[in-house]
C-alpha atoms as a PDB file:
ATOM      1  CA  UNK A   1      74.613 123.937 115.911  1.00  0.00           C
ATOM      2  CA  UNK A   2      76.703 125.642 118.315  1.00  0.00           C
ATOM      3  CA  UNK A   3      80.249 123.724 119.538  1.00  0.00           C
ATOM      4  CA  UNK A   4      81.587 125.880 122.509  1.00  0.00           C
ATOM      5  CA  UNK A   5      85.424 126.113 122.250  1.00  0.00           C
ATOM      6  CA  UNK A   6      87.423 124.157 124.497  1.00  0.00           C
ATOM      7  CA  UNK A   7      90.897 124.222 125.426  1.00  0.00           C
ATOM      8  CA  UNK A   8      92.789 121.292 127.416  1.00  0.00           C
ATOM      9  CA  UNK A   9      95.609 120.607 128.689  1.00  0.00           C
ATOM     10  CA  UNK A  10      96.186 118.305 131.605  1.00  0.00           C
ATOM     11  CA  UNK A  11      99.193 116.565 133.191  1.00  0.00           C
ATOM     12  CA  UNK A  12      99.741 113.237 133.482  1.00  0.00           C
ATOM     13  CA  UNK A  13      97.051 110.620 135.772  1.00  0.00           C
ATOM     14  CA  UNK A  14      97.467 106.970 136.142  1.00  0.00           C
ATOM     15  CA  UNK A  15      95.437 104.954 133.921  1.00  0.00           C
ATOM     16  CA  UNK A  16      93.838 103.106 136.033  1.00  0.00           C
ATOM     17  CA  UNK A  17      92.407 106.409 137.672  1.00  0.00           C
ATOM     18  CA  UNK A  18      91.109 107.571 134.196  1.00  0.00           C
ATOM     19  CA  UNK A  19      89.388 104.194 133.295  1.00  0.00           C
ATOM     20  CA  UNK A  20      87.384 104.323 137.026  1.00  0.00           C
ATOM     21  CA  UNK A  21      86.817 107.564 136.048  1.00  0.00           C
ATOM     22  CA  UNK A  22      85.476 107.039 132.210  1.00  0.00           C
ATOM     23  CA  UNK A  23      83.482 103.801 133.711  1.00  0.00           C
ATOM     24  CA  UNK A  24      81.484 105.944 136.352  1.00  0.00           C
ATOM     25  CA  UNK A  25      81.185 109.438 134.209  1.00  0.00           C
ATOM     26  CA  UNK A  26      79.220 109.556 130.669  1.00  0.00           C
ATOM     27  CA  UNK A  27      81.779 111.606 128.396  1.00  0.00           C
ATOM     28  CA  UNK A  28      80.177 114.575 126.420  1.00  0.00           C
ATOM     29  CA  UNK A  29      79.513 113.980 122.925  1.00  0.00           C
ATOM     30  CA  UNK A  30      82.112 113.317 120.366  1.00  0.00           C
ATOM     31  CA  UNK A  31      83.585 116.437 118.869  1.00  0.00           C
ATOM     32  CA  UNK A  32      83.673 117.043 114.960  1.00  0.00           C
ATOM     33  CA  UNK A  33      87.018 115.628 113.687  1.00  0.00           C
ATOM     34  CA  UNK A  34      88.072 115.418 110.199  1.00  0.00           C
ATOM     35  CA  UNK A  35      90.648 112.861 109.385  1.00  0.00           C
ATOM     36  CA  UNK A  36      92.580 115.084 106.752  1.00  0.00           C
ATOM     37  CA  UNK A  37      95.385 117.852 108.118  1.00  0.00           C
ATOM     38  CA  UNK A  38      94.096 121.219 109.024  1.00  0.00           C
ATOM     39  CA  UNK A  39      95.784 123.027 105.818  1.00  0.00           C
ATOM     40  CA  UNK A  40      93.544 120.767 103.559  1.00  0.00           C
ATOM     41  CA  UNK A  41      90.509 121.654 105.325  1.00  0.00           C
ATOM     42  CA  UNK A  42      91.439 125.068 105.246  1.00  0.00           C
ATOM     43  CA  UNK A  43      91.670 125.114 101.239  1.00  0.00           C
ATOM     44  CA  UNK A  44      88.507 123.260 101.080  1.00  0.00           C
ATOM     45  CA  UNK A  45      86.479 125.623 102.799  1.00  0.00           C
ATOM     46  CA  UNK A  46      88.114 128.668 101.397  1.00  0.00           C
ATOM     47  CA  UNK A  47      89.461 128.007  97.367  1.00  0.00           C
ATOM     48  CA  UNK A  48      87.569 127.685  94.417  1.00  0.00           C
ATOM     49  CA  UNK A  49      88.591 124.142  93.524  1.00  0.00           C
ATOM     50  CA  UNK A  50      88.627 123.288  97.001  1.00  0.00           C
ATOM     51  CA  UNK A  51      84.619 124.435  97.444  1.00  0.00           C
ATOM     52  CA  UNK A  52      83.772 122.490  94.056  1.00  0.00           C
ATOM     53  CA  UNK A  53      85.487 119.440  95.309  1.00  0.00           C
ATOM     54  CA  UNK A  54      83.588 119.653  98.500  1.00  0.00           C
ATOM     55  CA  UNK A  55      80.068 121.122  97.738  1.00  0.00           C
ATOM     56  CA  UNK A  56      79.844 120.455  93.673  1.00  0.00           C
ATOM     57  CA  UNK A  57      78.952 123.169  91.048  1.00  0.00           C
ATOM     58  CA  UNK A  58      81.420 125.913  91.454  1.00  0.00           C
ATOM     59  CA  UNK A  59      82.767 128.616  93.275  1.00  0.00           C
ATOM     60  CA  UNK A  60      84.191 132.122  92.885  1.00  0.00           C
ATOM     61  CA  UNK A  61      86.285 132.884  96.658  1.00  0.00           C
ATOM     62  CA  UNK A  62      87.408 136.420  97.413  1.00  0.00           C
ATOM     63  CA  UNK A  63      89.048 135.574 100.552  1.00  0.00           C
ATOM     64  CA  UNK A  64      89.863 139.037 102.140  1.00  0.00           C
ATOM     65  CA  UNK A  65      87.730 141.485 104.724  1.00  0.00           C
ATOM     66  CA  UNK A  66      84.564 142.765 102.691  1.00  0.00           C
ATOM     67  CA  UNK A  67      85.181 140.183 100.225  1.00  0.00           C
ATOM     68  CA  UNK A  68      83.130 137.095  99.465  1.00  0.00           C
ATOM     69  CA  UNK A  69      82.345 133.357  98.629  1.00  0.00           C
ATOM     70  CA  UNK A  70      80.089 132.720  95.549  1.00  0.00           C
ATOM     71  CA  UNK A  71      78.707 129.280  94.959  1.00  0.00           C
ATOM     72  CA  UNK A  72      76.181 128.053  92.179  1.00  0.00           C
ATOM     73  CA  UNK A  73      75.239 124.665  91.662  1.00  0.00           C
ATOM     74  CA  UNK A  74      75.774 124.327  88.213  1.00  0.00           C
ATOM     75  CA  UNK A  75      79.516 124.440  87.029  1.00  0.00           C
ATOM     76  CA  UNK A  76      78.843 125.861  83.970  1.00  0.00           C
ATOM     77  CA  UNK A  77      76.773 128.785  85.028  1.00  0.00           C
ATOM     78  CA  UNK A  78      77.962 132.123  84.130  1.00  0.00           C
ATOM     79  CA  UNK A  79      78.657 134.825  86.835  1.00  0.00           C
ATOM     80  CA  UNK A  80      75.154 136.780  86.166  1.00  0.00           C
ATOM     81  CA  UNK A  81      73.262 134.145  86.086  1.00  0.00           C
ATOM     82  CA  UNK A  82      70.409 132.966  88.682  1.00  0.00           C
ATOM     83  CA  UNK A  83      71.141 130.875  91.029  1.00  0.00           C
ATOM     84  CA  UNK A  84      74.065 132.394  92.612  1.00  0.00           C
ATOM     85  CA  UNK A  85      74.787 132.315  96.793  1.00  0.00           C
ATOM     86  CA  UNK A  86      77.233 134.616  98.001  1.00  0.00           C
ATOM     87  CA  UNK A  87      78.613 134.690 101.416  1.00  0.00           C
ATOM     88  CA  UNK A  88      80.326 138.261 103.036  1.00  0.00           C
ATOM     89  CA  UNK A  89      83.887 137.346 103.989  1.00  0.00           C
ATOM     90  CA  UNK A  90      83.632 139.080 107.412  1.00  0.00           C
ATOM     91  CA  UNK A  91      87.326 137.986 108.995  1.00  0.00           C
ATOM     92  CA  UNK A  92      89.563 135.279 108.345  1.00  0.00           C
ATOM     93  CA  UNK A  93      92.855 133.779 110.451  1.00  0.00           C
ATOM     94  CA  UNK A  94      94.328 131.296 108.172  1.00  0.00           C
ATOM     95  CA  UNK A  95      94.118 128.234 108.200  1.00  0.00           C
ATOM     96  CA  UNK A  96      92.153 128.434 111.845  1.00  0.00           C
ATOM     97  CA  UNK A  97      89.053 130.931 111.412  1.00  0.00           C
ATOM     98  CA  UNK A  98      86.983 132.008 108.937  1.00  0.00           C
ATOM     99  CA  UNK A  99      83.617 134.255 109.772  1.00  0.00           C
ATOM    100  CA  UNK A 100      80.954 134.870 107.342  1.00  0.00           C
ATOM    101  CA  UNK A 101      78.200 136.962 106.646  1.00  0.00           C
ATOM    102  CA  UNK A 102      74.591 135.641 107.042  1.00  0.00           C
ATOM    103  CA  UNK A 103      70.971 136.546 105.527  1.00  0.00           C
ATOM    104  CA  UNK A 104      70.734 139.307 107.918  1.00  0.00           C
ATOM    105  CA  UNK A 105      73.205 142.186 108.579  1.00  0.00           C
ATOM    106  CA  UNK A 106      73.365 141.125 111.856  1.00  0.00           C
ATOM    107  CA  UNK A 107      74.135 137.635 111.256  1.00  0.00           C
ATOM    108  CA  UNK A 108      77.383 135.826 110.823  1.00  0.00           C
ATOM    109  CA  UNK A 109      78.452 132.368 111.415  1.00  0.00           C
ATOM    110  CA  UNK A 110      82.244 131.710 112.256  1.00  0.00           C
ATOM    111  CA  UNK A 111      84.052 127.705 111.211  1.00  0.00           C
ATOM    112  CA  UNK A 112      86.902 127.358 113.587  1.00  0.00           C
ATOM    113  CA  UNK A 113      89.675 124.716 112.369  1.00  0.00           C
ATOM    114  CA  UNK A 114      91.651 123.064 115.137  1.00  0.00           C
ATOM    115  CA  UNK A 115      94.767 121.236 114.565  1.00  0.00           C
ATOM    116  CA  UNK A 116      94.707 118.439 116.611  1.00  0.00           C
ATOM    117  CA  UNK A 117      97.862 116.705 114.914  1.00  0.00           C
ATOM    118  CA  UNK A 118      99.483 116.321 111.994  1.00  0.00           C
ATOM    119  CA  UNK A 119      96.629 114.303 110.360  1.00  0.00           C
ATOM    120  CA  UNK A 120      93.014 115.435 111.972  1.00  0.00           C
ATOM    121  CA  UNK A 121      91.146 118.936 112.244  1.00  0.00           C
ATOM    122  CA  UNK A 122      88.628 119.077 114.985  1.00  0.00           C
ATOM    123  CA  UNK A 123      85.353 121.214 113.273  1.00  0.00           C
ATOM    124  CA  UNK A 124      83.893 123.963 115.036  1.00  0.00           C
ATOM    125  CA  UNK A 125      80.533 125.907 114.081  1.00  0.00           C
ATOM    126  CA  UNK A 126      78.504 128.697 115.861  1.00  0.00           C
ATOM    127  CA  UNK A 127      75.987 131.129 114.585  1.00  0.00           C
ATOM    128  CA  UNK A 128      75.329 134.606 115.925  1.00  0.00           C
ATOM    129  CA  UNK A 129      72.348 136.379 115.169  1.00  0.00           C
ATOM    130  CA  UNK A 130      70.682 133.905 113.005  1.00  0.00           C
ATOM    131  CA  UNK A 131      66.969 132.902 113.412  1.00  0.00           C
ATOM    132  CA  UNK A 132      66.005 132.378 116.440  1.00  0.00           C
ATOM    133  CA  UNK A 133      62.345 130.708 115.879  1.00  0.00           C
ATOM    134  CA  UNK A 134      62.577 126.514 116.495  1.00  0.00           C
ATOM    135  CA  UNK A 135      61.940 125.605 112.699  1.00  0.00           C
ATOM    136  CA  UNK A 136      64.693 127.913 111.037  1.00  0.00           C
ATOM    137  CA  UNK A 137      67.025 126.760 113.973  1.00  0.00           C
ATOM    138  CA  UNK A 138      66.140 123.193 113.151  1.00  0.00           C
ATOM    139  CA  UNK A 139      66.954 123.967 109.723  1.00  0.00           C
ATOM    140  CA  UNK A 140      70.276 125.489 110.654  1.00  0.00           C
ATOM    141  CA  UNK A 141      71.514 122.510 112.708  1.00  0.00           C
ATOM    142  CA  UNK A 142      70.242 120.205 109.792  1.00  0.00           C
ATOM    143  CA  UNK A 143      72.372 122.492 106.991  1.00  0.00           C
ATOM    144  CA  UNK A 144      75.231 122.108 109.360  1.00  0.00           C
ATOM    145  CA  UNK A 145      75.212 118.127 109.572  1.00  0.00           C
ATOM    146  CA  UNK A 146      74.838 118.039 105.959  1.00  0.00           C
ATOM    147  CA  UNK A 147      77.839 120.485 105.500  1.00  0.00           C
ATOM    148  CA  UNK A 148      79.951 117.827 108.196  1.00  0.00           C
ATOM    149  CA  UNK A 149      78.729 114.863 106.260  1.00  0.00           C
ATOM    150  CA  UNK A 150      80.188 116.521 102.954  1.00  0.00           C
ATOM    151  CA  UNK A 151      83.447 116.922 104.645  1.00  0.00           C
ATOM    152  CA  UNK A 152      83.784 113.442 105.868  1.00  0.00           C
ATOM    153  CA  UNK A 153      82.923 111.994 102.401  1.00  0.00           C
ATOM    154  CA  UNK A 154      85.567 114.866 100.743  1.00  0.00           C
ATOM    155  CA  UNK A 155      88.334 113.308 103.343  1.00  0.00           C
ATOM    156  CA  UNK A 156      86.960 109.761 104.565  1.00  0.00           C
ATOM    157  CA  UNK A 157      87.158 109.240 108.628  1.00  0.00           C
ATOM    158  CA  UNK A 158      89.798 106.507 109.466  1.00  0.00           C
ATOM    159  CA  UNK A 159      91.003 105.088 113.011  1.00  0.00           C
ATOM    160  CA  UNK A 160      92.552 107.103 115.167  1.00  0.00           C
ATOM    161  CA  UNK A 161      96.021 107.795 113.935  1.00  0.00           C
ATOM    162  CA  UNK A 162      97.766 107.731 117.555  1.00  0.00           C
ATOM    163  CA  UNK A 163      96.294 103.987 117.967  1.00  0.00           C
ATOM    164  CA  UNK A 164      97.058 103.409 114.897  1.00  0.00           C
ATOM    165  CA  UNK A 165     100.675 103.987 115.483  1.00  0.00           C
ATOM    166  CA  UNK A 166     101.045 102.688 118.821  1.00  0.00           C
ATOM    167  CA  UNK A 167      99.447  99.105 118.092  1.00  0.00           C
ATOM    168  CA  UNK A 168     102.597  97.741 116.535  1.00  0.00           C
ATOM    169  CA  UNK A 169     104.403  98.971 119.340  1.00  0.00           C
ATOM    170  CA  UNK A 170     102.801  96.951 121.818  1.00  0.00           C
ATOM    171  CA  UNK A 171     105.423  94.868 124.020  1.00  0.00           C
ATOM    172  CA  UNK A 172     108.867  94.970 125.053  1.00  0.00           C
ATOM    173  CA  UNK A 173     111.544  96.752 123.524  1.00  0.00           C
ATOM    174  CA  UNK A 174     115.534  97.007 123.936  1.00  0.00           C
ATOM    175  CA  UNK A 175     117.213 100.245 123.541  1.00  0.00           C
ATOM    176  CA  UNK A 176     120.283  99.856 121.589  1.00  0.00           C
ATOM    177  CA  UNK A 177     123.133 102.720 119.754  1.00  0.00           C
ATOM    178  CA  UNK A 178     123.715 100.623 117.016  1.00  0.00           C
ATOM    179  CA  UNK A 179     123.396  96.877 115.372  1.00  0.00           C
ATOM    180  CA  UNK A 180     124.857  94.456 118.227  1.00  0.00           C
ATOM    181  CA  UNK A 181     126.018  97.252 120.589  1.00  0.00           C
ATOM    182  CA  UNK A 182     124.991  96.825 124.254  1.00  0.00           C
ATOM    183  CA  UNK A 183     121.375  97.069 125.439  1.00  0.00           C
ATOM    184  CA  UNK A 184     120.999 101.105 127.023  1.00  0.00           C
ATOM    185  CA  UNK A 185     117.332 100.809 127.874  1.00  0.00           C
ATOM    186  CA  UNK A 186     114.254  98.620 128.267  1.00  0.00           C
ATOM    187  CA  UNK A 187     111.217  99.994 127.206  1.00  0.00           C
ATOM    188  CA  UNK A 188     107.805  98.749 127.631  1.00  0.00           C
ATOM    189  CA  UNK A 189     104.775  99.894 125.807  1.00  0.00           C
ATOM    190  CA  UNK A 190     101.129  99.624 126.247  1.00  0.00           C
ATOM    191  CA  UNK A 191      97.682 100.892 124.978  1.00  0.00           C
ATOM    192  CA  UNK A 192      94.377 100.799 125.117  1.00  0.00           C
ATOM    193  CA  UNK A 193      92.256 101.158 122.221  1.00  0.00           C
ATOM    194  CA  UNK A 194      89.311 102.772 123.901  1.00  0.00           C
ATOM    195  CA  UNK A 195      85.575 103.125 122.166  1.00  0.00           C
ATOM    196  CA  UNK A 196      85.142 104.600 118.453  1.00  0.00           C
ATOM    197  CA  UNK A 197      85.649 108.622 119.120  1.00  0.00           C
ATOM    198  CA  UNK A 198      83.056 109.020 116.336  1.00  0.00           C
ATOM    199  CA  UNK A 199      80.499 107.261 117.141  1.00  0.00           C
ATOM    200  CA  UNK A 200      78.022 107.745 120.221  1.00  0.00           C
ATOM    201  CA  UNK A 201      77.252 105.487 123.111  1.00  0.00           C
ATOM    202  CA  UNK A 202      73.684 105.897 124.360  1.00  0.00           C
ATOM    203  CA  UNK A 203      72.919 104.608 127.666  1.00  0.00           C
ATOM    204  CA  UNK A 204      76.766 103.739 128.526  1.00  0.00           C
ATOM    205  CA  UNK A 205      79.931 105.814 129.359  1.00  0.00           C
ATOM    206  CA  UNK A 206      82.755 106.251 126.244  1.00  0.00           C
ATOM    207  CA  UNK A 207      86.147 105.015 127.495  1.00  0.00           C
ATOM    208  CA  UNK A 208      88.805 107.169 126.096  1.00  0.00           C
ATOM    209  CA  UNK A 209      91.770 105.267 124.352  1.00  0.00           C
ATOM    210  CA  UNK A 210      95.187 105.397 126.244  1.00  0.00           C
ATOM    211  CA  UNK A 211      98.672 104.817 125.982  1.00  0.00           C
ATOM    212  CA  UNK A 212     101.549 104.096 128.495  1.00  0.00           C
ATOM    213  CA  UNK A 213     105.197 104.073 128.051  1.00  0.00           C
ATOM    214  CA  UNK A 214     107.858 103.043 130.067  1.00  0.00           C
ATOM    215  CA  UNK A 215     111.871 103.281 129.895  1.00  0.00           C
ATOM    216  CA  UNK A 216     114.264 101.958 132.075  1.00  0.00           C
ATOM    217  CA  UNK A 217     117.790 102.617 131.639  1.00  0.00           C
ATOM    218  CA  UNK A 218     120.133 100.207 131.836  1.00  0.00           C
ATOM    219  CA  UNK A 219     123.383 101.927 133.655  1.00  0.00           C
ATOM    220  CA  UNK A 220     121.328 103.043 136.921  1.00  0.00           C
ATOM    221  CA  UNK A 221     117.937 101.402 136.809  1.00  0.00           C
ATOM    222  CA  UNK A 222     116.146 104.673 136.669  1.00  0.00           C
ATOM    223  CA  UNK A 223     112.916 104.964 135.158  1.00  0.00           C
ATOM    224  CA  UNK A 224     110.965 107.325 133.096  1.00  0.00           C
ATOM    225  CA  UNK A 225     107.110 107.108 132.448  1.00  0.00           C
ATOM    226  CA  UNK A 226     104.932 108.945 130.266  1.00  0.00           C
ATOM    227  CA  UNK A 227     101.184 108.446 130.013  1.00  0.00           C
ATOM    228  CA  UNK A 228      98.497 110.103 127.466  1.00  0.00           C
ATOM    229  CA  UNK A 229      94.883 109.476 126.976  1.00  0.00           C
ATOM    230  CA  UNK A 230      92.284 110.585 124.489  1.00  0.00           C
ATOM    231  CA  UNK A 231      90.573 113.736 125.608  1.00  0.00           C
ATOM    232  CA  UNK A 232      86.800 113.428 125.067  1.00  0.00           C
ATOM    233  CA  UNK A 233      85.532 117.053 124.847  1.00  0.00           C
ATOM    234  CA  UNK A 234      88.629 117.939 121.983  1.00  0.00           C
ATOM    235  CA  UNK A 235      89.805 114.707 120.454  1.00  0.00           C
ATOM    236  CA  UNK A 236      93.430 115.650 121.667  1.00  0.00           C
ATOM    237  CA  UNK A 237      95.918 112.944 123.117  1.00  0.00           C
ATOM    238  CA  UNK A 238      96.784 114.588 126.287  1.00  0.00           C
ATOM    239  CA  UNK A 239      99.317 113.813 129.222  1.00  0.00           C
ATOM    240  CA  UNK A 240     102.763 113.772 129.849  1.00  0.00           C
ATOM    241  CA  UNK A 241     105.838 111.987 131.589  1.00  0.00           C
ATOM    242  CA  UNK A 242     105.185 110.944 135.389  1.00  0.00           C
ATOM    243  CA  UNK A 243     106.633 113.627 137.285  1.00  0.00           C
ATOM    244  CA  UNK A 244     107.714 115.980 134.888  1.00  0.00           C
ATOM    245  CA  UNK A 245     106.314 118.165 132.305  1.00  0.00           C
ATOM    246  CA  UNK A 246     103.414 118.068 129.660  1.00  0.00           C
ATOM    247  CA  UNK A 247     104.351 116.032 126.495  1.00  0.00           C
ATOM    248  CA  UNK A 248     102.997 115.649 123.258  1.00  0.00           C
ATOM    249  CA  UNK A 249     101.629 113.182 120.684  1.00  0.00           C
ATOM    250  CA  UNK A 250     102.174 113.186 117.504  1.00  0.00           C
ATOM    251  CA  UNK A 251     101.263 110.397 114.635  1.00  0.00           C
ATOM    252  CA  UNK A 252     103.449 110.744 110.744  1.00  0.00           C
ATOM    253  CA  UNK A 253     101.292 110.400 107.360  1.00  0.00           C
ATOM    254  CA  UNK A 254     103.572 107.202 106.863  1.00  0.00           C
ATOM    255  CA  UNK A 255     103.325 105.813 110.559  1.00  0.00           C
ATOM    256  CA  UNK A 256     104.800 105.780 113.540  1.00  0.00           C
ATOM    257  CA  UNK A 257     104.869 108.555 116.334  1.00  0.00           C
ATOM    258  CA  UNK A 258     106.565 111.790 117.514  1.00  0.00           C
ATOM    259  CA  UNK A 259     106.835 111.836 121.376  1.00  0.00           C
ATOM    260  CA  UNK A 260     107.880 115.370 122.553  1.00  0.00           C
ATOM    261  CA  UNK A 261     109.124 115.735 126.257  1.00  0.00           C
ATOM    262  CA  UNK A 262     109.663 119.189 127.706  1.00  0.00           C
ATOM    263  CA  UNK A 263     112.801 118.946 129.811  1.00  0.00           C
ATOM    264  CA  UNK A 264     113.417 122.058 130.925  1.00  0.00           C
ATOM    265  CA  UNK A 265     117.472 122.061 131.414  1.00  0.00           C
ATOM    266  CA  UNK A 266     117.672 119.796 128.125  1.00  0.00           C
ATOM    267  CA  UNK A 267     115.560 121.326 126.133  1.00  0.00           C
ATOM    268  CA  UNK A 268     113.196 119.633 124.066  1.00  0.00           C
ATOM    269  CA  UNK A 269     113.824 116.055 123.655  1.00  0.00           C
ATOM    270  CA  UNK A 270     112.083 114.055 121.201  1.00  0.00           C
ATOM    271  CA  UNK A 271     111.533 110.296 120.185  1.00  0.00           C
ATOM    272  CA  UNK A 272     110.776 109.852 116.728  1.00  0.00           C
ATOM    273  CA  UNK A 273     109.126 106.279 116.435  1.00  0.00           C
ATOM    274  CA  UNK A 274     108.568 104.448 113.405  1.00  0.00           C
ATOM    275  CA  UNK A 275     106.348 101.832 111.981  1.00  0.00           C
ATOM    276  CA  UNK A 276     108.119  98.370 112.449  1.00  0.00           C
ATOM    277  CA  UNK A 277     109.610  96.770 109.398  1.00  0.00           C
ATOM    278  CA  UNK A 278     109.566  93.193 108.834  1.00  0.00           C
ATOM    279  CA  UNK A 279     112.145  92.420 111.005  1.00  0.00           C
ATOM    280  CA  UNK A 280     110.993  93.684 113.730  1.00  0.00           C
ATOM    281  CA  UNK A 281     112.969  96.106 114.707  1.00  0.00           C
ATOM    282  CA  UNK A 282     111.978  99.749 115.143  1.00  0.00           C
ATOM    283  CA  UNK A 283     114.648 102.956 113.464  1.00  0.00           C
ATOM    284  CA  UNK A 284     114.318 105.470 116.409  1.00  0.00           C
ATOM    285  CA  UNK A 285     116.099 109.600 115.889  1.00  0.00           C
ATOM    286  CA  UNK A 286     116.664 111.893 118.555  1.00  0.00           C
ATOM    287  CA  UNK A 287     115.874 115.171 116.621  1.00  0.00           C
ATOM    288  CA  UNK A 288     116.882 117.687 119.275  1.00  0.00           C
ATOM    289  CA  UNK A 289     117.776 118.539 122.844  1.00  0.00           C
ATOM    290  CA  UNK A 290     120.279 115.767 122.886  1.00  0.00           C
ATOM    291  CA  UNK A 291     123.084 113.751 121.116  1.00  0.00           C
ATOM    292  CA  UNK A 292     121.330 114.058 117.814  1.00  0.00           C
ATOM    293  CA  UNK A 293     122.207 110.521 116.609  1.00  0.00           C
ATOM    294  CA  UNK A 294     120.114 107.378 115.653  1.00  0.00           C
ATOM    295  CA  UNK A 295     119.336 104.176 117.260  1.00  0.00           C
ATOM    296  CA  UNK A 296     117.567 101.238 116.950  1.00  0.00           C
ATOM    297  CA  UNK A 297     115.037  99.370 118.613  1.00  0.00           C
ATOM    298  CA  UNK A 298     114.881  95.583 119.514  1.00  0.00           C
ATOM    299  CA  UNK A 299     112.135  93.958 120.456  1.00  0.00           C
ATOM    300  CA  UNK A 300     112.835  91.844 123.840  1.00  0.00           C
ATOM    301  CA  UNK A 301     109.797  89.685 124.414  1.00  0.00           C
ATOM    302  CA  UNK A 302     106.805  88.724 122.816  1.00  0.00           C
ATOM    303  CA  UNK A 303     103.565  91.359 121.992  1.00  0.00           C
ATOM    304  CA  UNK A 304     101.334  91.580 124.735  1.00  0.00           C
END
């Protein structure tokens, strides 16, 4: 199985352009995403607990250059015994890259880990120099789908983090500096859940997921808008604020969102948005780039 590398980074479109776009165009197929953070991938693929927890039996790791990974599918085997796989450690870049050696000396197959936020890893495999007859290669791409399915039973596949965040956040919104104090902003926030990044779509095009958010301020009237969609090639939620610079998306382990606008003269200003609590209401922090106080969120109409 071979998963070219690919690197994106767009700015911003209007939605409405993307969806005409996703309607007419099939997308390529989904990539390989894990739902667990990149450093836990990392350990499973390169630790000796890590590799039992993933592939059974047990495992003896060596992780340096001209080291090696040693697997046997009984745990209780002892380190001469038959039975034993070993693997060259030919290069490693933690926690992104690790290369191995294959059956030939020519061989090796690399596993590149991408981070695409705090809580999935996209998966990418290629073989060099392996068997180039159609059965062995058939067997190749059929070890490597067993090898993903292992990983997504090790960390289980859940929604998509970003939409999973944004969904509460669906409506209208007032801006306030504290409990009762005057409104500063209106924001209004909308998404679009998109089709299932995991699964495939035969005879159809995959509409990417998408999010738009919108604050006015209250003093002038002026408006800022920043709009992100789900790349299809990388799993990555791409985009940025209208007119300005390339932002970034990123969902917290115990909900909510991290919104991260390059300014330029300010800096880097962030909006740290949380998962609504009963009431309603939404804790908001500027973390840097700015005042560096809290604020809270109010919603001002009814969920859309």
């Amino acid at each position: 199985m071979r998963h070219p590398a690919v690197l994106a980074l767009a700015l911003c479109a209007p939605l409405g352009v993307r969806s005409t776009m996703a309607d007419e165009e099939p997308l390529p197929d989904p990539p390989i995403l894990i739902s667990a953070p990149r450093q836990d991938v990392w350990a499973a693929l390169t630790t000796a607990a890590g590799l039992a927890a993933l592939e059974g039996g047990q495992a003896t790791v060596d992780l340096r250059p001209g080291g090696s990974i040693r697997r046997h599918a009984d745990a209780k085997a002892p380190a001469d015994a038959a039975g034993w796989r070993t693997w060259p450690v030919l290069a490693y870049v933690a926690p992104r890259l690790l290369v191995l050696g294959g059956d030939t000396p020519a061989g090796w197959t690399s596993v590149e880990l991408d981070a695409l936020d705090r809580l999935r890893t996209r998966v990418r495999i290629e073989h060099v120099g392996g068997p180039t007859g159609s059965t062995e290669r058939v067997r190749m791409e059929a070890d490597d789908a067993a090898f993903v399915a292992r990983l997504r039973r090790r960390f289980p596949s859940r929604p998509d983090p970003v939409v999973t965040a944004l969904m509460p956040l669906i409506g209208s919104w007032e801006e306030r500096s504290e409990e009762g104090g005057p409104v500063l902003a209106w924001w209004t926030i909308e998404v679009g859940r998109g089709d299932e990044l995991y699964g495939r779509s035969e005879g159809r095009a995959r509409k990417p997921a998408s999010a738009s958010l919108e604050r006015k301020e209250a003093s002038d009237g002026s408006v800022d808008r920043w709009i992100f969609w789900r790349e299809a090639e990388s799993g990555r939620w791409i985009g940025g604020r209208v007119g300005g610079g390339a932002s970034e998306l990123d969902p917290y382990e115990g909900g909510g969102i991290g919104i991260t606008d390059r300014r330029g003269e300010l800096g880097a200003l962030t909006y740290s948005i949380e998962r609504p609590a009963a009431d309603e209401e939404i804790a908001v922090e500027r973390i840097e780039g700015c005042i560096g106080v809290g604020f809270r969120w109010r919603r001002a109409g009814s969920a859309k």
